[in-house]
PDB file of N, CA and C in Angstrom:
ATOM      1  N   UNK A   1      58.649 -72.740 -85.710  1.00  0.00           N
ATOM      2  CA  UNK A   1      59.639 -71.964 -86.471  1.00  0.00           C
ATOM      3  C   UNK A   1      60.107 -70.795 -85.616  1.00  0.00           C
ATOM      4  N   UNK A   2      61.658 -70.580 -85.140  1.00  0.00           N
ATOM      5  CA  UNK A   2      62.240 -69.692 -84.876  1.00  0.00           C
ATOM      6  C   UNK A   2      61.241 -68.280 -85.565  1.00  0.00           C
ATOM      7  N   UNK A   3      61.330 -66.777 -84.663  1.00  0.00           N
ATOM      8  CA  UNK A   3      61.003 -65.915 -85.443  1.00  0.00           C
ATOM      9  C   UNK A   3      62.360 -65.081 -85.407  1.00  0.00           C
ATOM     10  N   UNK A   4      63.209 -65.966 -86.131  1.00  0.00           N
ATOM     11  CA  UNK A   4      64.133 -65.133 -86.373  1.00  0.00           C
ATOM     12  C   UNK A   4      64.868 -64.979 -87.908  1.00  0.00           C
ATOM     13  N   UNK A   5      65.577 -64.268 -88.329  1.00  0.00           N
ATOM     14  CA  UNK A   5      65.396 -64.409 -89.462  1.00  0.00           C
ATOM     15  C   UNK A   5      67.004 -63.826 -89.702  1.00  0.00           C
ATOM     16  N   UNK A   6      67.787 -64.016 -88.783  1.00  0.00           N
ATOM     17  CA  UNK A   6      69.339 -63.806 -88.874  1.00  0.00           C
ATOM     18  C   UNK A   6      69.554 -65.291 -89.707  1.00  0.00           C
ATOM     19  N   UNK A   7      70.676 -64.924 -90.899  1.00  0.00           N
ATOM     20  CA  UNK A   7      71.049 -66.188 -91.693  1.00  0.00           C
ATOM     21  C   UNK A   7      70.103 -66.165 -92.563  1.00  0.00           C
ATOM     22  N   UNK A   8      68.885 -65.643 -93.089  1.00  0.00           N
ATOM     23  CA  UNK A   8      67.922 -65.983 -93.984  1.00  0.00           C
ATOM     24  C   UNK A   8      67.561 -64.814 -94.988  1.00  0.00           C
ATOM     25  N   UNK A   9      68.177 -64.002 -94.423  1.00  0.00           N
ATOM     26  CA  UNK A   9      67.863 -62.424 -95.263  1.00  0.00           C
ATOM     27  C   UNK A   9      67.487 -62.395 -97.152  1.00  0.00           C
ATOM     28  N   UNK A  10      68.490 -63.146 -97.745  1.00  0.00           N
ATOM     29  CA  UNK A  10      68.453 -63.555 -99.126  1.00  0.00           C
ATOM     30  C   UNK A  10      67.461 -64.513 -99.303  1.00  0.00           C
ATOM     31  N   UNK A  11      66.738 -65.721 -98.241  1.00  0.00           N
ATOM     32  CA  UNK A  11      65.897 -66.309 -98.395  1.00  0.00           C
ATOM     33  C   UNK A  11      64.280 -65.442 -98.194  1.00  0.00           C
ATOM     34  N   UNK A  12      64.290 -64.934 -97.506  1.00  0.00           N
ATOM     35  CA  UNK A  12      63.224 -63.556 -97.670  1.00  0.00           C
ATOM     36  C   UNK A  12      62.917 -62.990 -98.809  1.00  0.00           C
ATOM     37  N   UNK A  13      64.189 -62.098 -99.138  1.00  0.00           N
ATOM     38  CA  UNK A  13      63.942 -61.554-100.583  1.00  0.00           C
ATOM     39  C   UNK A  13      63.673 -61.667-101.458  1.00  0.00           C
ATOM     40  N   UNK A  14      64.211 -63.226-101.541  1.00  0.00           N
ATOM     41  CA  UNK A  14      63.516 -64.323-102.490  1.00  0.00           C
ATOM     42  C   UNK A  14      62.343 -64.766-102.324  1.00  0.00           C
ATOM     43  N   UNK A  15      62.044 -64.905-101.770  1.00  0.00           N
ATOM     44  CA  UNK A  15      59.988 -65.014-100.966  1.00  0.00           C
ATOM     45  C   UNK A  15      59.732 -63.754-101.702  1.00  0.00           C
ATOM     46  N   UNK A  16      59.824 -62.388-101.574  1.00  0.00           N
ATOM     47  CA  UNK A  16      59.153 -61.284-101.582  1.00  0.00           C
ATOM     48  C   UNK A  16      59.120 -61.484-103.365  1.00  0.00           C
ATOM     49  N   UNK A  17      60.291 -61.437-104.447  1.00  0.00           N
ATOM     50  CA  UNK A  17      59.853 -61.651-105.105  1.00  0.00           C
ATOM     51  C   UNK A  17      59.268 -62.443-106.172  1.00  0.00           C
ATOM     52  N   UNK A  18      59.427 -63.954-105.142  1.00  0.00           N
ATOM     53  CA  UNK A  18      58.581 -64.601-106.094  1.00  0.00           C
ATOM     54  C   UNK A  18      57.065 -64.103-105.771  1.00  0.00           C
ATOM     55  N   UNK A  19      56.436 -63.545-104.641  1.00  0.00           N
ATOM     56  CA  UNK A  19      55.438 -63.165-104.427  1.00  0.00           C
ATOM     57  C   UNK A  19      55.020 -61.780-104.998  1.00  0.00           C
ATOM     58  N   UNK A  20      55.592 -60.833-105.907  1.00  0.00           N
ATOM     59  CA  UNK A  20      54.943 -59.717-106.350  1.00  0.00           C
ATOM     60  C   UNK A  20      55.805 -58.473-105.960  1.00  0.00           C
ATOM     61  N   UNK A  21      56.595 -58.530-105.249  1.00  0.00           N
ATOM     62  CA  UNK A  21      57.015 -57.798-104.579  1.00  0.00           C
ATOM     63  C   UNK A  21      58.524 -57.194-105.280  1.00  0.00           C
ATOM     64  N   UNK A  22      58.552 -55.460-104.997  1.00  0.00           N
ATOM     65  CA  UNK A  22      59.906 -55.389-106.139  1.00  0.00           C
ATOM     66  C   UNK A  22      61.147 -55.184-105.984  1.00  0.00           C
ATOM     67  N   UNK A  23      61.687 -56.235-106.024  1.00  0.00           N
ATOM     68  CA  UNK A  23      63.062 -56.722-105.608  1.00  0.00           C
ATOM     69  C   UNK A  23      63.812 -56.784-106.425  1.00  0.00           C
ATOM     70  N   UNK A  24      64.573 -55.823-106.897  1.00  0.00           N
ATOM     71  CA  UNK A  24      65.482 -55.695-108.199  1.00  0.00           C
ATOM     72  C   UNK A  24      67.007 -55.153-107.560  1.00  0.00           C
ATOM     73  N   UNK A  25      67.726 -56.235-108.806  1.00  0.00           N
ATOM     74  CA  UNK A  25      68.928 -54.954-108.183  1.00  0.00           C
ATOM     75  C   UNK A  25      69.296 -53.662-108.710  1.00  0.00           C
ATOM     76  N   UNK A  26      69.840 -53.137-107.568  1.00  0.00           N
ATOM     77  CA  UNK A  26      69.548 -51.516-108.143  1.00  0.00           C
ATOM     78  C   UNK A  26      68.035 -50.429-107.545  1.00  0.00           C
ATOM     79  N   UNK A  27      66.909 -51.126-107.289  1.00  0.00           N
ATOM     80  CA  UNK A  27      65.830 -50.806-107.185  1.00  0.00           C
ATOM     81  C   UNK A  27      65.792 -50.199-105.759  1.00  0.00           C
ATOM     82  N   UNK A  28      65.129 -50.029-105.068  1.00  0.00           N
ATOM     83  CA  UNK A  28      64.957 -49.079-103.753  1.00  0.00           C
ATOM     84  C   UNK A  28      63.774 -50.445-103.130  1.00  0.00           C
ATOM     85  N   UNK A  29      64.418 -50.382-101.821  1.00  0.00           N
ATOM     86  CA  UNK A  29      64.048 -51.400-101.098  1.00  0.00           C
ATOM     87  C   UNK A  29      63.006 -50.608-100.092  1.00  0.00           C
ATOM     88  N   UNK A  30      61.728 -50.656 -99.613  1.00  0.00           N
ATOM     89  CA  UNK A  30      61.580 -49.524 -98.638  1.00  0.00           C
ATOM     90  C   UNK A  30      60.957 -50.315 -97.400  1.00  0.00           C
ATOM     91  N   UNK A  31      61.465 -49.807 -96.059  1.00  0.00           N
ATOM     92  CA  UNK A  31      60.756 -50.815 -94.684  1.00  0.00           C
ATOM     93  C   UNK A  31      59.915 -51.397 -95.366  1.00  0.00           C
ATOM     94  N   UNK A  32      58.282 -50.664 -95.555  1.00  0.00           N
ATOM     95  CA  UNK A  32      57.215 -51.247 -94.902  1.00  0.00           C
ATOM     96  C   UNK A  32      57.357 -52.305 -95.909  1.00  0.00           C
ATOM     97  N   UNK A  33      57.902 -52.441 -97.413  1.00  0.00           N
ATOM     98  CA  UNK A  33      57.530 -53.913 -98.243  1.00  0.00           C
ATOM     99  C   UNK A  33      58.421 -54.921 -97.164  1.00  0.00           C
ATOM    100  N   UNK A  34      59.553 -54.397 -96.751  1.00  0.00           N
ATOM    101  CA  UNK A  34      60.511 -55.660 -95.919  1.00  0.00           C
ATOM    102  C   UNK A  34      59.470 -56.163 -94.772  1.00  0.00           C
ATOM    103  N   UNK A  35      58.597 -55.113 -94.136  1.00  0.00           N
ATOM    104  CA  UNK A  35      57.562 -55.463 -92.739  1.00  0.00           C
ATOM    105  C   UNK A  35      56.525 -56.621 -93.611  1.00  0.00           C
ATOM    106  N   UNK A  36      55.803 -56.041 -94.804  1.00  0.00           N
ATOM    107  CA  UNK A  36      54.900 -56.831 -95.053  1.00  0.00           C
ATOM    108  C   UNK A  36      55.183 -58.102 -96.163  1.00  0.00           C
ATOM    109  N   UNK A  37      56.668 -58.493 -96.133  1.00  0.00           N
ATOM    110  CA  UNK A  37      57.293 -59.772 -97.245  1.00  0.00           C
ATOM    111  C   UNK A  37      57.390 -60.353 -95.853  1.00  0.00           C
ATOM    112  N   UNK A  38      58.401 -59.848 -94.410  1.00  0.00           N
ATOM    113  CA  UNK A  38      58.105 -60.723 -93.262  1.00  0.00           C
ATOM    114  C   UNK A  38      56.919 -60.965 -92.839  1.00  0.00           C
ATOM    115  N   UNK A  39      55.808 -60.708 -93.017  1.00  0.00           N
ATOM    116  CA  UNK A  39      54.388 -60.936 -92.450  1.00  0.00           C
ATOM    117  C   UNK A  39      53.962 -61.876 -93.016  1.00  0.00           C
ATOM    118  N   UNK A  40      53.931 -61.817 -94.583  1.00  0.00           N
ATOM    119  CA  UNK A  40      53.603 -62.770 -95.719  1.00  0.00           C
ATOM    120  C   UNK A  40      54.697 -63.770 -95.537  1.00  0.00           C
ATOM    121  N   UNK A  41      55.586 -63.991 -95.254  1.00  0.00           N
ATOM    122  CA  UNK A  41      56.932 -64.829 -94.853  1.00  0.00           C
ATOM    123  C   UNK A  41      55.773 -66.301 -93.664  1.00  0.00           C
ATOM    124  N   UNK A  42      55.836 -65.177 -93.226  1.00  0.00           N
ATOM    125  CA  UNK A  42      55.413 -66.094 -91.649  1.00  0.00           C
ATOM    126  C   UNK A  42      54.207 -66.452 -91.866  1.00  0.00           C
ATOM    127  N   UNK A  43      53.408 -66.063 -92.641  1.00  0.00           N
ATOM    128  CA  UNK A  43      51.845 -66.534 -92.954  1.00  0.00           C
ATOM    129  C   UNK A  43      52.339 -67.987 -93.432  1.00  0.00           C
ATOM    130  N   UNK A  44      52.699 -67.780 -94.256  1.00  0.00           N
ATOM    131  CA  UNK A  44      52.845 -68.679 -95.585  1.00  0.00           C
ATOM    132  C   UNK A  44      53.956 -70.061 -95.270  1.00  0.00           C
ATOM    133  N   UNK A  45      55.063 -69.946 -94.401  1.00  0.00           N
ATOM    134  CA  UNK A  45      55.689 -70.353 -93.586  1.00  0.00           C
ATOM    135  C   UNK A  45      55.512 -71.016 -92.417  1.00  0.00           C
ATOM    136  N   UNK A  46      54.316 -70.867 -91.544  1.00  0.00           N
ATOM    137  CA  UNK A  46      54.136 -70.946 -90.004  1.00  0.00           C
ATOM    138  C   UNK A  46      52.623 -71.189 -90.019  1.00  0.00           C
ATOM    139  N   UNK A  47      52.028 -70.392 -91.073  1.00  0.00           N
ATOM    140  CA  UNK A  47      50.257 -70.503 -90.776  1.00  0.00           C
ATOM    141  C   UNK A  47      49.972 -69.519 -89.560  1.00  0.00           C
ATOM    142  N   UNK A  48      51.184 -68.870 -89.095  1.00  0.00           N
ATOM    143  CA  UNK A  48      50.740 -67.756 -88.049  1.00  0.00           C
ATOM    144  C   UNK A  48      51.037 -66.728 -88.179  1.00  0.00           C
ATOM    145  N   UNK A  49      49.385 -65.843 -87.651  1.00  0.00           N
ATOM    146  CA  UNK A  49      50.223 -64.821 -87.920  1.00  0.00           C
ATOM    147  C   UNK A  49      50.900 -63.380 -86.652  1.00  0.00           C
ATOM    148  N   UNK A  50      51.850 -62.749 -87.503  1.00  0.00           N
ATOM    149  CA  UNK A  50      52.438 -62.194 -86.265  1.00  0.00           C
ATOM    150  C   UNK A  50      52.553 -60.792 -86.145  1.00  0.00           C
ATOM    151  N   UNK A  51      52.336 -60.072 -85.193  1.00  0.00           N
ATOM    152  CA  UNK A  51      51.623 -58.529 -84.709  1.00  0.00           C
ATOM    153  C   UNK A  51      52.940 -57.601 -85.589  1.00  0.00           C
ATOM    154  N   UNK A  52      52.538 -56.600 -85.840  1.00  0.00           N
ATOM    155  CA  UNK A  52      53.131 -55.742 -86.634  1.00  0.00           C
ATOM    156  C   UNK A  52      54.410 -54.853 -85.909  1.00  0.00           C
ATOM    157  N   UNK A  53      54.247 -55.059 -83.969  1.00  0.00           N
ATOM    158  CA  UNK A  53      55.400 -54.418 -83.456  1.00  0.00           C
ATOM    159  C   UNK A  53      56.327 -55.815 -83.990  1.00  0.00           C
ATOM    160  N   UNK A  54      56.049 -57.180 -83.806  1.00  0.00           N
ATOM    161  CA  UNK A  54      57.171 -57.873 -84.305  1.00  0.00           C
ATOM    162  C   UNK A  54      57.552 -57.909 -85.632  1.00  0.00           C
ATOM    163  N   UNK A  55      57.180 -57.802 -86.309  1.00  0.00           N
ATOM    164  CA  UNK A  55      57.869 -57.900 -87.790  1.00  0.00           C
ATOM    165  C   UNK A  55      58.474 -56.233 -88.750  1.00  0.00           C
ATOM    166  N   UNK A  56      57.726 -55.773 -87.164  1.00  0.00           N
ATOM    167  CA  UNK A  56      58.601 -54.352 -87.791  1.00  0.00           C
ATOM    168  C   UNK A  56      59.957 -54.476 -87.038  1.00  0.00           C
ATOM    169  N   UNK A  57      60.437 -55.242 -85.629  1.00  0.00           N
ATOM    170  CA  UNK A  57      61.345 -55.516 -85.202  1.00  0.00           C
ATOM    171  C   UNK A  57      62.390 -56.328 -86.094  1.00  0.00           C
ATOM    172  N   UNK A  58      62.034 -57.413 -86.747  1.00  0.00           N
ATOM    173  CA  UNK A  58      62.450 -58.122 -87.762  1.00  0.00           C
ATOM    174  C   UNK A  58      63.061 -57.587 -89.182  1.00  0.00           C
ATOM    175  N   UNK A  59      62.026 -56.856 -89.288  1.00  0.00           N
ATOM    176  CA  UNK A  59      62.588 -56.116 -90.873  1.00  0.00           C
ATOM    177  C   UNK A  59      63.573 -55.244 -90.212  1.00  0.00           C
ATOM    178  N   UNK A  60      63.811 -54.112 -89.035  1.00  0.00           N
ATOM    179  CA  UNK A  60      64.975 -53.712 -88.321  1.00  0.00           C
ATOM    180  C   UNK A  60      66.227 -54.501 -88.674  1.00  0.00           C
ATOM    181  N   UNK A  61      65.997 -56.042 -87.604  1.00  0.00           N
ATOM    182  CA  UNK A  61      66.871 -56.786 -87.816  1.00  0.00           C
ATOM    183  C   UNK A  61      67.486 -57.194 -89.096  1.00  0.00           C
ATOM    184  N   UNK A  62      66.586 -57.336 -90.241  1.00  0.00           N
ATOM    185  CA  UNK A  62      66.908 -58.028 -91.818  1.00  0.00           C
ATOM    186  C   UNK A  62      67.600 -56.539 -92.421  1.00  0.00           C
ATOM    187  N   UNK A  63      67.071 -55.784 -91.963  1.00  0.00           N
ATOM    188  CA  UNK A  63      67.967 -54.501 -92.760  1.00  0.00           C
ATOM    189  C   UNK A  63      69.281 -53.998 -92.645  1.00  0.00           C
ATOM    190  N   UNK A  64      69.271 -54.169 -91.252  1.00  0.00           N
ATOM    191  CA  UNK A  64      70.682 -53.960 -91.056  1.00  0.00           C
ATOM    192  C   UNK A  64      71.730 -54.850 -90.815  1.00  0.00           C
ATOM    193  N   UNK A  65      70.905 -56.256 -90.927  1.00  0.00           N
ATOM    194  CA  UNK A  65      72.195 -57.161 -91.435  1.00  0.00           C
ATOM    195  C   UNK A  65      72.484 -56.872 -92.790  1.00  0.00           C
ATOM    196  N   UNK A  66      71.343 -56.863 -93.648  1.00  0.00           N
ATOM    197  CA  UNK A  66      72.092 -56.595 -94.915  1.00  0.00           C
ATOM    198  C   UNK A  66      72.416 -55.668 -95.232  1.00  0.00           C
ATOM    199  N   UNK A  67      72.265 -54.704 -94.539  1.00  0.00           N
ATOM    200  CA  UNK A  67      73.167 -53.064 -94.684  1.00  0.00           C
ATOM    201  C   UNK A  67      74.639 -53.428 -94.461  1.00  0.00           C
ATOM    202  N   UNK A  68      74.847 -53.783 -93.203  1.00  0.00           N
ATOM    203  CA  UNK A  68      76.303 -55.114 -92.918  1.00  0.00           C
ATOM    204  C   UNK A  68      76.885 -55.429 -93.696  1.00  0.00           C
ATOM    205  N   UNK A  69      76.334 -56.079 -94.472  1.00  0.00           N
ATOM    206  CA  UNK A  69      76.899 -57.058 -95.178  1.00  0.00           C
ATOM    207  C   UNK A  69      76.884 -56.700 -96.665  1.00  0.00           C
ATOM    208  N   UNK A  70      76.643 -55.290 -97.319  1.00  0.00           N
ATOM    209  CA  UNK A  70      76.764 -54.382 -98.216  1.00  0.00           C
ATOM    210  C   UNK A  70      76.158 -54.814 -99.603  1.00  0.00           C
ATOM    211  N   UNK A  71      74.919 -55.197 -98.976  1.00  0.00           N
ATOM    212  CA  UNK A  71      73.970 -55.981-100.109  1.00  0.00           C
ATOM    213  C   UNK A  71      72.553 -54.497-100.664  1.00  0.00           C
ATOM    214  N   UNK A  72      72.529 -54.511 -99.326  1.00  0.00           N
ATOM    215  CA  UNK A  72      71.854 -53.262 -99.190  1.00  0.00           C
ATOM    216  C   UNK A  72      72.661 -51.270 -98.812  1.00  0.00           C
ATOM    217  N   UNK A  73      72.055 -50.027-100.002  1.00  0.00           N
ATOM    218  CA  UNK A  73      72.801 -49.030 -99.690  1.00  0.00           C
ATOM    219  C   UNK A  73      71.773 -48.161 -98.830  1.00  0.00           C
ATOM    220  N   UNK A  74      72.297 -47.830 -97.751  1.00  0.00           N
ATOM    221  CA  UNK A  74      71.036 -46.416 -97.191  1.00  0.00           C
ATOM    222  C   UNK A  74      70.780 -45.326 -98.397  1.00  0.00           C
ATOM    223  N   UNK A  75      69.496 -44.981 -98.631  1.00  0.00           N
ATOM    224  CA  UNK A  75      69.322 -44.053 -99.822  1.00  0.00           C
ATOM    225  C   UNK A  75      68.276 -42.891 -98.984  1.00  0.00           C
ATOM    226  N   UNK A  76      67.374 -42.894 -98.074  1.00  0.00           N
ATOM    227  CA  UNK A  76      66.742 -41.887 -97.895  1.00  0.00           C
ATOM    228  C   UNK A  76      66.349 -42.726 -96.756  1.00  0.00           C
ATOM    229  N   UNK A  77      65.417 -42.103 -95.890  1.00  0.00           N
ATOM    230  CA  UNK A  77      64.766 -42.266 -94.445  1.00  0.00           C
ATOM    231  C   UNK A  77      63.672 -43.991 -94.822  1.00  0.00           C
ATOM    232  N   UNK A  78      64.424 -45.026 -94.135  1.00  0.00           N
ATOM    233  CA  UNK A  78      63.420 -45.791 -94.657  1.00  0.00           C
ATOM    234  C   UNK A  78      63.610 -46.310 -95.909  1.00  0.00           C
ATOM    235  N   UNK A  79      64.897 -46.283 -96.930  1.00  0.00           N
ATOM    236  CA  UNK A  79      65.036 -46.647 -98.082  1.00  0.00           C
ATOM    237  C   UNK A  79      66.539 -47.080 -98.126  1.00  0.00           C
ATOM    238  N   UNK A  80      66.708 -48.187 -99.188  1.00  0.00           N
ATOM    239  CA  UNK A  80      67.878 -48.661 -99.199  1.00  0.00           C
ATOM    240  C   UNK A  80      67.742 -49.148-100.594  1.00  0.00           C
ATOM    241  N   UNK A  81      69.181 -49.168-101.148  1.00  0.00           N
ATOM    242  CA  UNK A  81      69.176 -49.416-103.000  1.00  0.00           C
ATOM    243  C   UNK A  81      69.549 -50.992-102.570  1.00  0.00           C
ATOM    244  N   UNK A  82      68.780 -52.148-103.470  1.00  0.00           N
ATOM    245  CA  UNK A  82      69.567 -53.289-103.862  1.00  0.00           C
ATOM    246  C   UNK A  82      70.675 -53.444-104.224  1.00  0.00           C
ATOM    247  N   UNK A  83      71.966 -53.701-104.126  1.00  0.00           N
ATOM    248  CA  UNK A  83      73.083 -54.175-104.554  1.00  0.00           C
ATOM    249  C   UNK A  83      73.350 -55.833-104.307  1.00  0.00           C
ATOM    250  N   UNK A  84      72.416 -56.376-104.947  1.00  0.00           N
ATOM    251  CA  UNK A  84      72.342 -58.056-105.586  1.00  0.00           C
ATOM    252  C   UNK A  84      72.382 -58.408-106.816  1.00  0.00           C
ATOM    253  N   UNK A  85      73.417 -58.584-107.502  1.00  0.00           N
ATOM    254  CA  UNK A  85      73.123 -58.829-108.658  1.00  0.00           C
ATOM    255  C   UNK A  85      72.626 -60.279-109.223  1.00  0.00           C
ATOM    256  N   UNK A  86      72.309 -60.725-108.106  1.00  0.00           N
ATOM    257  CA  UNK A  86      71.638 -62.035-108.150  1.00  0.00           C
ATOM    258  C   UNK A  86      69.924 -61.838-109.076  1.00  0.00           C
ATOM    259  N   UNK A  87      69.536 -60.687-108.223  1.00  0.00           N
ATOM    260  CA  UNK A  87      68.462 -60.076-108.288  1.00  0.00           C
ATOM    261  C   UNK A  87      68.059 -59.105-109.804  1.00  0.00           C
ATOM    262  N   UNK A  88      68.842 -58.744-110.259  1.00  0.00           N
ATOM    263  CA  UNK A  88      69.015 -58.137-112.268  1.00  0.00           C
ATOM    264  C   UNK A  88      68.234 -58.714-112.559  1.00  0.00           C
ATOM    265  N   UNK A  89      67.364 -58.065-113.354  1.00  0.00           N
ATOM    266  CA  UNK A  89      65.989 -58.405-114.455  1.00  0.00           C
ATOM    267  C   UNK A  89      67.399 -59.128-115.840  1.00  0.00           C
ATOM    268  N   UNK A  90      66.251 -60.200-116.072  1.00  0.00           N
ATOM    269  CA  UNK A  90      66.953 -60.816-117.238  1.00  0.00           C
ATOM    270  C   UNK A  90      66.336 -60.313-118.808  1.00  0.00           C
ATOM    271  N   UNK A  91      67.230 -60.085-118.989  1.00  0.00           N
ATOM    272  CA  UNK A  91      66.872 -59.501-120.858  1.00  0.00           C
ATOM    273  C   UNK A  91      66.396 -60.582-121.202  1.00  0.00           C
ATOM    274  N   UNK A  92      64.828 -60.655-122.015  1.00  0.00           N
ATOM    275  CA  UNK A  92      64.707 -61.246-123.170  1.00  0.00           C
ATOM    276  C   UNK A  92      65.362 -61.761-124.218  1.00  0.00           C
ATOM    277  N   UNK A  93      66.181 -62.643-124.710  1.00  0.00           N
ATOM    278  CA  UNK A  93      66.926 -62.394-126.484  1.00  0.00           C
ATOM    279  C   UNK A  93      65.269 -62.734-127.101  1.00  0.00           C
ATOM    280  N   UNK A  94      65.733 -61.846-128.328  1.00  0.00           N
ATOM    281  CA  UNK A  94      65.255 -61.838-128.851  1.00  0.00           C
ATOM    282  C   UNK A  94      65.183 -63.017-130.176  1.00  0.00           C
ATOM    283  N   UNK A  95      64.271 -63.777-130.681  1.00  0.00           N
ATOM    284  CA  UNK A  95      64.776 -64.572-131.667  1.00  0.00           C
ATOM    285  C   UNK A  95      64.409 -64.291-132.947  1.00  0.00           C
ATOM    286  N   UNK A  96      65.772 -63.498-133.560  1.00  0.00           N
ATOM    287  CA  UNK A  96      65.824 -63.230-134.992  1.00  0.00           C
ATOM    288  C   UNK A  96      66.017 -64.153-136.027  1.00  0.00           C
ATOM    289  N   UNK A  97      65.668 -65.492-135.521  1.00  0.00           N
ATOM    290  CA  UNK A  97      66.021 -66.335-136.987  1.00  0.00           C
ATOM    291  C   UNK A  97      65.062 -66.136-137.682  1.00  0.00           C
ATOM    292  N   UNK A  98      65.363 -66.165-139.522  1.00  0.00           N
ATOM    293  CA  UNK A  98      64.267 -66.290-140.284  1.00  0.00           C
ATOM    294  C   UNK A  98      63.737 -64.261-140.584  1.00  0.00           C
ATOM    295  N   UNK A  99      64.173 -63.269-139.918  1.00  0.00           N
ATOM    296  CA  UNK A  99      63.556 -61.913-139.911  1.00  0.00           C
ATOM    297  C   UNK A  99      64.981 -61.930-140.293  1.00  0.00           C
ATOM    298  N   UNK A 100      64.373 -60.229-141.212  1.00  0.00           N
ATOM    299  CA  UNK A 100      65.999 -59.540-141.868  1.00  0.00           C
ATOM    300  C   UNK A 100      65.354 -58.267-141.854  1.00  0.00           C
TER     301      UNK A 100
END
C-alpha cells in the first residue's frame, strides 16, 4: 500500500469515525486525532506499522489538502472546524404513534 493518502482524505475521516473518533460537521478537527486516525489507518489497512515523523508528515499532507479544498476551516494553532455536511449527527425521530 502506497503511504500516501492524496485522493483519500474523506476515506480517512471515515475510518476515524467509524472507529471512535470525533468527526462531526462543524466540530474541531485537531492534528494529533488526524496523526493517530493515520496510524490506526495503516495498522488496520497494511498490518504495519508506521513511525510518528511519517504520519505526522501525512496528516500535514491530509490537512491541507482539505484546507484546499474548503472542507476543512483553520480555527486555532493545530485546529480546523469540519465543514462536511456529509458528516452531521442524525436526529433521532422520535416515534409518537399511540402517545398524546
Amino acid at each position: 500500500m502506497s503511504e500516501s493518502l492524496t485522493g483519500k482524505e474523506l476515506e480517512l475521516l471515515r475510518f476515524m469515525k467509524e472507529h471512535g473518533f470525533p468527526v462531526f460537521h462543524h466540530s474541531n478537527l485537531f492534528r494529533r486525532d488526524v496523526e493517530f486516525g493515520i496510524r490506526d489507518y495503516f495498522r488496520e489497512k497494511t498490518g504495519e506499522e508506521i513511525r510518528p515523523v511519517k504520519f505526522s508528515k501525512l496528516a500535514e499532507e491530509v490537512l491541507k489538502n482539505l484546507e484546499k479544498e474548503g472542507k476543512i476551516q483553520p480555527r486555532f494553532h493545530d485546529t480546523w472546524m469540519i465543514d462536511i455536511p456529509e458528516f452531521a449527527p442524525v436526529a433521532k425521530k422520535e416515534d409518537n404513534e399511540g402517545k398524546e
